[in-house]
N, C-alpha and C. Protein backbone atom coordinates (compact mmCIF):
# COMPACT_ATOMS: atom_id res chain seq x y z
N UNK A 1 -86.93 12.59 -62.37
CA UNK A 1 -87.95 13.63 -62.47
C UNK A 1 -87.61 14.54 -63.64
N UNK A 2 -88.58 14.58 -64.35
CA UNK A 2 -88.36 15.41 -65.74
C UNK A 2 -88.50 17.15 -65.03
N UNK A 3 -88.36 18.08 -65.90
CA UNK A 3 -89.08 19.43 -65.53
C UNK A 3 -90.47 19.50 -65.22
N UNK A 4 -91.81 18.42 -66.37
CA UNK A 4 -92.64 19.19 -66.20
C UNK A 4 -93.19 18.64 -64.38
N UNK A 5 -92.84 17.13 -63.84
CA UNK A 5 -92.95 17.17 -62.91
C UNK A 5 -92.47 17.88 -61.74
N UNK A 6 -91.53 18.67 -61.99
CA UNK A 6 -90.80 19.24 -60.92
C UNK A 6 -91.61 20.54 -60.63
N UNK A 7 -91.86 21.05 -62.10
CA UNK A 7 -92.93 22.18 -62.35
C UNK A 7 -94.18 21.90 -60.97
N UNK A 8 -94.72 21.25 -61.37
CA UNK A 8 -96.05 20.94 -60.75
C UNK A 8 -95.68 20.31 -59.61
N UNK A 9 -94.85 20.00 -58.99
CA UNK A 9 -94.90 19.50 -57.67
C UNK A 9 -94.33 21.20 -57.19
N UNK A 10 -93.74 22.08 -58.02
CA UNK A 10 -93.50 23.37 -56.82
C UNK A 10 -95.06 24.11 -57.01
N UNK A 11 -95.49 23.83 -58.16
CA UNK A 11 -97.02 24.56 -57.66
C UNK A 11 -98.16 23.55 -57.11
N UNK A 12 -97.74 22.41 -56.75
CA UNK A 12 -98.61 22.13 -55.65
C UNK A 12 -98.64 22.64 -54.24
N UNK A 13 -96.75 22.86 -54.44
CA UNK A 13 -96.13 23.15 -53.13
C UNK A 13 -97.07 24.38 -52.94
N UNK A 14 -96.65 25.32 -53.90
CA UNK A 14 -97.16 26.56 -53.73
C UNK A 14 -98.91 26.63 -53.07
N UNK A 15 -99.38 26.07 -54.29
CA UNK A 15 -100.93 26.17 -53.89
C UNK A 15 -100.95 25.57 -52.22
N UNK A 16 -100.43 24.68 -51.33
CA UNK A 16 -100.73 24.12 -50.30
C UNK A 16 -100.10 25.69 -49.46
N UNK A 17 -98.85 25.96 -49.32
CA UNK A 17 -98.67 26.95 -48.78
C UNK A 17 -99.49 28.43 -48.90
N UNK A 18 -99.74 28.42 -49.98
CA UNK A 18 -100.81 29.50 -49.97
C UNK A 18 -102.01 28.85 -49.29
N UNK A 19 -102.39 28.09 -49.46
CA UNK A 19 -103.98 27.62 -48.71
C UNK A 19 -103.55 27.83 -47.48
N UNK A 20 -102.36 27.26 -46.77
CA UNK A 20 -102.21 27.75 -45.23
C UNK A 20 -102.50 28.58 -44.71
N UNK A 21 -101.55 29.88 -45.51
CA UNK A 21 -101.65 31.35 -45.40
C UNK A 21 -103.21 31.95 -45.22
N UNK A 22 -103.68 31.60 -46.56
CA UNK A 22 -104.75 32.34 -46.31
C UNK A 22 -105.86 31.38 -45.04
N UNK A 23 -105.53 30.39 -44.62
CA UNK A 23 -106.86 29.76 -43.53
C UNK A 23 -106.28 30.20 -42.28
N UNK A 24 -104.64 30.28 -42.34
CA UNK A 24 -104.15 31.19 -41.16
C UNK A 24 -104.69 32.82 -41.05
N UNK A 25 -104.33 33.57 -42.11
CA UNK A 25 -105.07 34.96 -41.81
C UNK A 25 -106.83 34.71 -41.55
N UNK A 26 -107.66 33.96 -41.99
CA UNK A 26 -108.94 33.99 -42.04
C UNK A 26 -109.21 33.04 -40.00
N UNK A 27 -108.24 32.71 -40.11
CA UNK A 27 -108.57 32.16 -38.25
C UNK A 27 -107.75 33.75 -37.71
N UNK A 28 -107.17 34.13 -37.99
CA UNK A 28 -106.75 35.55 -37.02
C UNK A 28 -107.83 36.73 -36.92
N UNK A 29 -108.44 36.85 -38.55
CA UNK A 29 -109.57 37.67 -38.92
C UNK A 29 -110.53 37.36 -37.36
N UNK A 30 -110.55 35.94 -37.76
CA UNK A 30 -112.08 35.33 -36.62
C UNK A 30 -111.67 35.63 -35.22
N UNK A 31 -110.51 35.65 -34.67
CA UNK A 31 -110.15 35.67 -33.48
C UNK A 31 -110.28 37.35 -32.99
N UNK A 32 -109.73 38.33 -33.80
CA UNK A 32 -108.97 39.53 -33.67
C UNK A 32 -110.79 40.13 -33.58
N UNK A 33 -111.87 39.72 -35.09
CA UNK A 33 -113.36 39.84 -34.26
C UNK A 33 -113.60 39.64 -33.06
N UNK A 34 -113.50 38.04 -32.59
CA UNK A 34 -114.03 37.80 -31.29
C UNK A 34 -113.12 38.73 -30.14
N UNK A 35 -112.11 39.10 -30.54
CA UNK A 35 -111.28 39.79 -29.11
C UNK A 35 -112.01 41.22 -29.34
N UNK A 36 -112.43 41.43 -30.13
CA UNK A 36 -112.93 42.97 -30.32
C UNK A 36 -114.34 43.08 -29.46
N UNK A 37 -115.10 41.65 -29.84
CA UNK A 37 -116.27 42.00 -29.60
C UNK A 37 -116.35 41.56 -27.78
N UNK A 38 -114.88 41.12 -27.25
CA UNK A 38 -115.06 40.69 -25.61
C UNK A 38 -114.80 41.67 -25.31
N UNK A 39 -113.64 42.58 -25.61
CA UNK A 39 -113.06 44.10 -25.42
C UNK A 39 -114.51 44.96 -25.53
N UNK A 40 -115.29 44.95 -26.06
CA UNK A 40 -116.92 45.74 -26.15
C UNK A 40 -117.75 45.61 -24.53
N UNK A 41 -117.60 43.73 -24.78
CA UNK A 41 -118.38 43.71 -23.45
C UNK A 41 -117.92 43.87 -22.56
N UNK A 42 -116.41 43.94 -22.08
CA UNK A 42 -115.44 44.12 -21.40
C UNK A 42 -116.09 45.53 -20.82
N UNK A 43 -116.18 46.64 -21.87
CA UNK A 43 -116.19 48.11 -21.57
C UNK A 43 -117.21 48.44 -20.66
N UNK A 44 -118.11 47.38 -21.50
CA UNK A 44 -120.16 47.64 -20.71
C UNK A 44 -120.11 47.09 -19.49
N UNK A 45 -119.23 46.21 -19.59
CA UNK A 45 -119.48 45.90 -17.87
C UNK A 45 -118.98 46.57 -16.95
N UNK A 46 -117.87 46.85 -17.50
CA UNK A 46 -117.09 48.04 -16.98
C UNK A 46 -118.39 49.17 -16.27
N UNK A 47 -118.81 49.88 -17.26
CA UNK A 47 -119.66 50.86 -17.00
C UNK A 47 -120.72 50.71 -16.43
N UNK A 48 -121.30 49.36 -16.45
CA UNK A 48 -122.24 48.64 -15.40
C UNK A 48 -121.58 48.61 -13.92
N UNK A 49 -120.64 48.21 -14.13
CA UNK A 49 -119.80 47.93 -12.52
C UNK A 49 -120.04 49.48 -12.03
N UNK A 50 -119.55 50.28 -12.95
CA UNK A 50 -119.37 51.62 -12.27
C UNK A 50 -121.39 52.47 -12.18
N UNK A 51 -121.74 52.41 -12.36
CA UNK A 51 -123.38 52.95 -12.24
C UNK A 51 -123.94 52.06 -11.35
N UNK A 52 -123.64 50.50 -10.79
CA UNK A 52 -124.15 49.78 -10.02
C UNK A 52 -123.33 50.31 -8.78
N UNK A 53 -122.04 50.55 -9.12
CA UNK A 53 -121.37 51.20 -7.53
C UNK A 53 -122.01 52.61 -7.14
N UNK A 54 -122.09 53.58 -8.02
CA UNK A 54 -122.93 54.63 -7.77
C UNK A 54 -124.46 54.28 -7.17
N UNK A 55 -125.15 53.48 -7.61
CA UNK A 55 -126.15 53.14 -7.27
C UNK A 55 -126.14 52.87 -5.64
N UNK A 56 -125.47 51.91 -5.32
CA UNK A 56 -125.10 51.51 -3.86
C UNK A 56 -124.45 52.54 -3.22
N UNK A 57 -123.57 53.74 -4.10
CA UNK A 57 -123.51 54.87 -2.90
C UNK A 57 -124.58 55.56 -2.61
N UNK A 58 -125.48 56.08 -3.47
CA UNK A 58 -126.53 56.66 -3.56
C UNK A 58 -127.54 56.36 -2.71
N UNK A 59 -127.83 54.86 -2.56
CA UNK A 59 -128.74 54.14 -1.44
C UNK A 59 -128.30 53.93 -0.37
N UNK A 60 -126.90 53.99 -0.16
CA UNK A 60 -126.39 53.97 1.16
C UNK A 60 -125.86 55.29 2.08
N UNK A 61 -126.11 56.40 1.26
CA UNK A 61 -126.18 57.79 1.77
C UNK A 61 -127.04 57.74 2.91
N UNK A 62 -127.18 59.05 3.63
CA UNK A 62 -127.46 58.88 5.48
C UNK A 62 -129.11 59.41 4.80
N UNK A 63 -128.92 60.23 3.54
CA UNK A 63 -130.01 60.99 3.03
C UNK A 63 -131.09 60.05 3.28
N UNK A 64 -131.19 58.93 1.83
CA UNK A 64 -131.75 57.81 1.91
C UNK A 64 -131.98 56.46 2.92
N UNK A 65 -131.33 56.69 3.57
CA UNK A 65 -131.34 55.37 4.53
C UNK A 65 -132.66 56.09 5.83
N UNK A 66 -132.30 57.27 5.85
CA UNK A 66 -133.38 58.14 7.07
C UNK A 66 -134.28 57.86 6.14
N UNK A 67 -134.57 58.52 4.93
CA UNK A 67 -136.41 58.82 4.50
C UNK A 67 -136.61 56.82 4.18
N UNK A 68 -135.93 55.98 4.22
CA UNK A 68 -136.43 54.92 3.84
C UNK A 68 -136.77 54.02 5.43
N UNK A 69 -136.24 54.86 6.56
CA UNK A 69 -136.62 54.25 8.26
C UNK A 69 -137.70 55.10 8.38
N UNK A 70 -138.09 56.12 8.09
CA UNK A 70 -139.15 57.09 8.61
C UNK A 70 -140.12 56.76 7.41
N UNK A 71 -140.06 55.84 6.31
CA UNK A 71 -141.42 55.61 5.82
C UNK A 71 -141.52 53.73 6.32
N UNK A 72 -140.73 52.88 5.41
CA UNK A 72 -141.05 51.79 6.06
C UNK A 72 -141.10 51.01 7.49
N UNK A 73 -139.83 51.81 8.53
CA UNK A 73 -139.86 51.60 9.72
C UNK A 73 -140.82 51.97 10.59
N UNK A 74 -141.11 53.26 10.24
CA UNK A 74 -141.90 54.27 11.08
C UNK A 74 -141.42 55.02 11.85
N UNK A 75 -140.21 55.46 11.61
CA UNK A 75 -139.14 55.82 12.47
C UNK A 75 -139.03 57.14 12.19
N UNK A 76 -138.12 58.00 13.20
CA UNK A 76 -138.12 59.57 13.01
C UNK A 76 -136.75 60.24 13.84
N UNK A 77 -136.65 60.75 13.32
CA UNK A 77 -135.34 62.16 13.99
C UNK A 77 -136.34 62.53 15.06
N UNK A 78 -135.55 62.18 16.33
CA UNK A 78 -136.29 63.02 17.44
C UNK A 78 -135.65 64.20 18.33
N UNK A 79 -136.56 64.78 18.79
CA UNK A 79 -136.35 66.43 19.33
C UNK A 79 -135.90 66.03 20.26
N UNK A 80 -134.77 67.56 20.76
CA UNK A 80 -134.19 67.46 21.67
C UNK A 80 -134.54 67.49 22.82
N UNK A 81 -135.55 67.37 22.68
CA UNK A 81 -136.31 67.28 24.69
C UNK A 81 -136.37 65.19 24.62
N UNK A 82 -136.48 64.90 23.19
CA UNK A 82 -136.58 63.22 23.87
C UNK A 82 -134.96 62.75 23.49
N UNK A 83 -134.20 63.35 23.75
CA UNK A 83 -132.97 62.54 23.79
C UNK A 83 -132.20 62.96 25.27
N UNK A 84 -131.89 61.61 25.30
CA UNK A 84 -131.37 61.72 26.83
C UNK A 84 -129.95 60.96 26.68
N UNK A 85 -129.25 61.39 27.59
CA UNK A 85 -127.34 61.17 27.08
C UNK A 85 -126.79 60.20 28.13
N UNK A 86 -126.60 59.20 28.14
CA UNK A 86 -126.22 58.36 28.93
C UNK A 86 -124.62 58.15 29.47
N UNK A 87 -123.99 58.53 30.54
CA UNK A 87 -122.95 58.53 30.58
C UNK A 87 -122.23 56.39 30.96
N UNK A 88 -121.48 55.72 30.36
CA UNK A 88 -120.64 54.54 30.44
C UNK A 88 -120.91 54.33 31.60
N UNK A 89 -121.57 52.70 31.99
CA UNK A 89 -120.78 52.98 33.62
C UNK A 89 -119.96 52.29 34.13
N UNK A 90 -118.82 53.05 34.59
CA UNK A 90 -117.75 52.44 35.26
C UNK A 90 -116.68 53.14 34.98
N UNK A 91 -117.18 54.40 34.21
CA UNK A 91 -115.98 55.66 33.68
C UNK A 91 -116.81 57.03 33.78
N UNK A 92 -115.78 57.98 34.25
CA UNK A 92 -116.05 59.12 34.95
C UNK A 92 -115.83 59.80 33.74
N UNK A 93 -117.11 61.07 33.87
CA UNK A 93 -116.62 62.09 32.80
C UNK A 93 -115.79 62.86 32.85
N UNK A 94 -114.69 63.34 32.28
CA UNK A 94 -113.78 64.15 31.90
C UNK A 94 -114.26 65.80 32.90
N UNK A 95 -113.38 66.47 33.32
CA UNK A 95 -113.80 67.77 34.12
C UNK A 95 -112.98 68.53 33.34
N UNK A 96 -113.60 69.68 32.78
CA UNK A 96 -113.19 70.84 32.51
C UNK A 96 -112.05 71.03 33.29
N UNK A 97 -111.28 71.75 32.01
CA UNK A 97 -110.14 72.52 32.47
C UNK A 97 -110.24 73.86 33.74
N UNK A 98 -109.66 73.95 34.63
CA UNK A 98 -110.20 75.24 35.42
C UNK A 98 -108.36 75.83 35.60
N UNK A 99 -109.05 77.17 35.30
CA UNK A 99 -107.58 77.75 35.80
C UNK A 99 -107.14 78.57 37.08
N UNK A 100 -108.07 78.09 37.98
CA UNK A 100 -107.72 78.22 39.99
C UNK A 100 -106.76 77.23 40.07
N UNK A 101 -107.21 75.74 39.55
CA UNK A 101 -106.38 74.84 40.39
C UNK A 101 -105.27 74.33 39.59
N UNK A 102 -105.08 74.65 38.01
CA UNK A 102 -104.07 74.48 37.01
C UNK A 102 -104.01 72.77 36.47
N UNK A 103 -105.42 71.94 37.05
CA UNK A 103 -105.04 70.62 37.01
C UNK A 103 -105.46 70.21 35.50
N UNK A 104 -105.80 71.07 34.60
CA UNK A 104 -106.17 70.48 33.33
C UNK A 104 -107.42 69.33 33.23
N UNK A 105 -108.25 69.34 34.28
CA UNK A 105 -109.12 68.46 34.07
C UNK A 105 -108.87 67.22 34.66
N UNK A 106 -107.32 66.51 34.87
CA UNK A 106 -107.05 65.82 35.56
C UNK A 106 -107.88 65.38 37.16
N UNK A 107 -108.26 64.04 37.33
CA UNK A 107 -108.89 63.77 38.86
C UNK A 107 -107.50 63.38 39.61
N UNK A 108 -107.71 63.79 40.84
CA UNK A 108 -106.51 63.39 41.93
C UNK A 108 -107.14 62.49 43.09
């Protein structure tokens, strides 16, 4: 091998290693875009997730759930003359504390 071949086989070398380089930075360019632009949608969904959870608290409040039985159900909060209190059966209600007999409510 004379010089001028030796010459030109290190700038082939060269030119191939540089072509690497630069198709390596130009695939990182493309990637480091695409991670930017998933990190974007990443955020929006994010903020979708969070306004769709608000949404479902909002509709599932006692507020909304009444005015949406009292228009589509037909339904209503009723007065205290129509509610009637049903005691369990097969369990005794609890007796006031009295302080004649000191029993705390306790049955004997």
């Amino acid at each position: 091998m004379k010089g001028r071949s030796f010459v030109a086989l290190a700038l082939l070398g060269f030119v191939l290693v540089a072509t690497g380089v630069i198709w390596r930075r130009s695939m990182g360019i493309a990637r480091a875009r695409e991670e930017s632009r998933l990190e974007q949608r990443h955020a929006a969904l994010r903020a979708e997730r969070a306004k769709l959870e608000g949404d479902i608290r909002d509709a599932s409040s006692r507020a909304t759930l009444a005015r949406i039985a009292e228009e589509r159900l037909h339904m209503h909060i009723p007065n205290d003359s129509q509610v009637i209190l049903l005691a369990k059966p097969g369990k005794l209600a609890p007796l006031k504390a009295t302080a004649r007999n000191g029993t705390n409510g306790a049955r004997e």
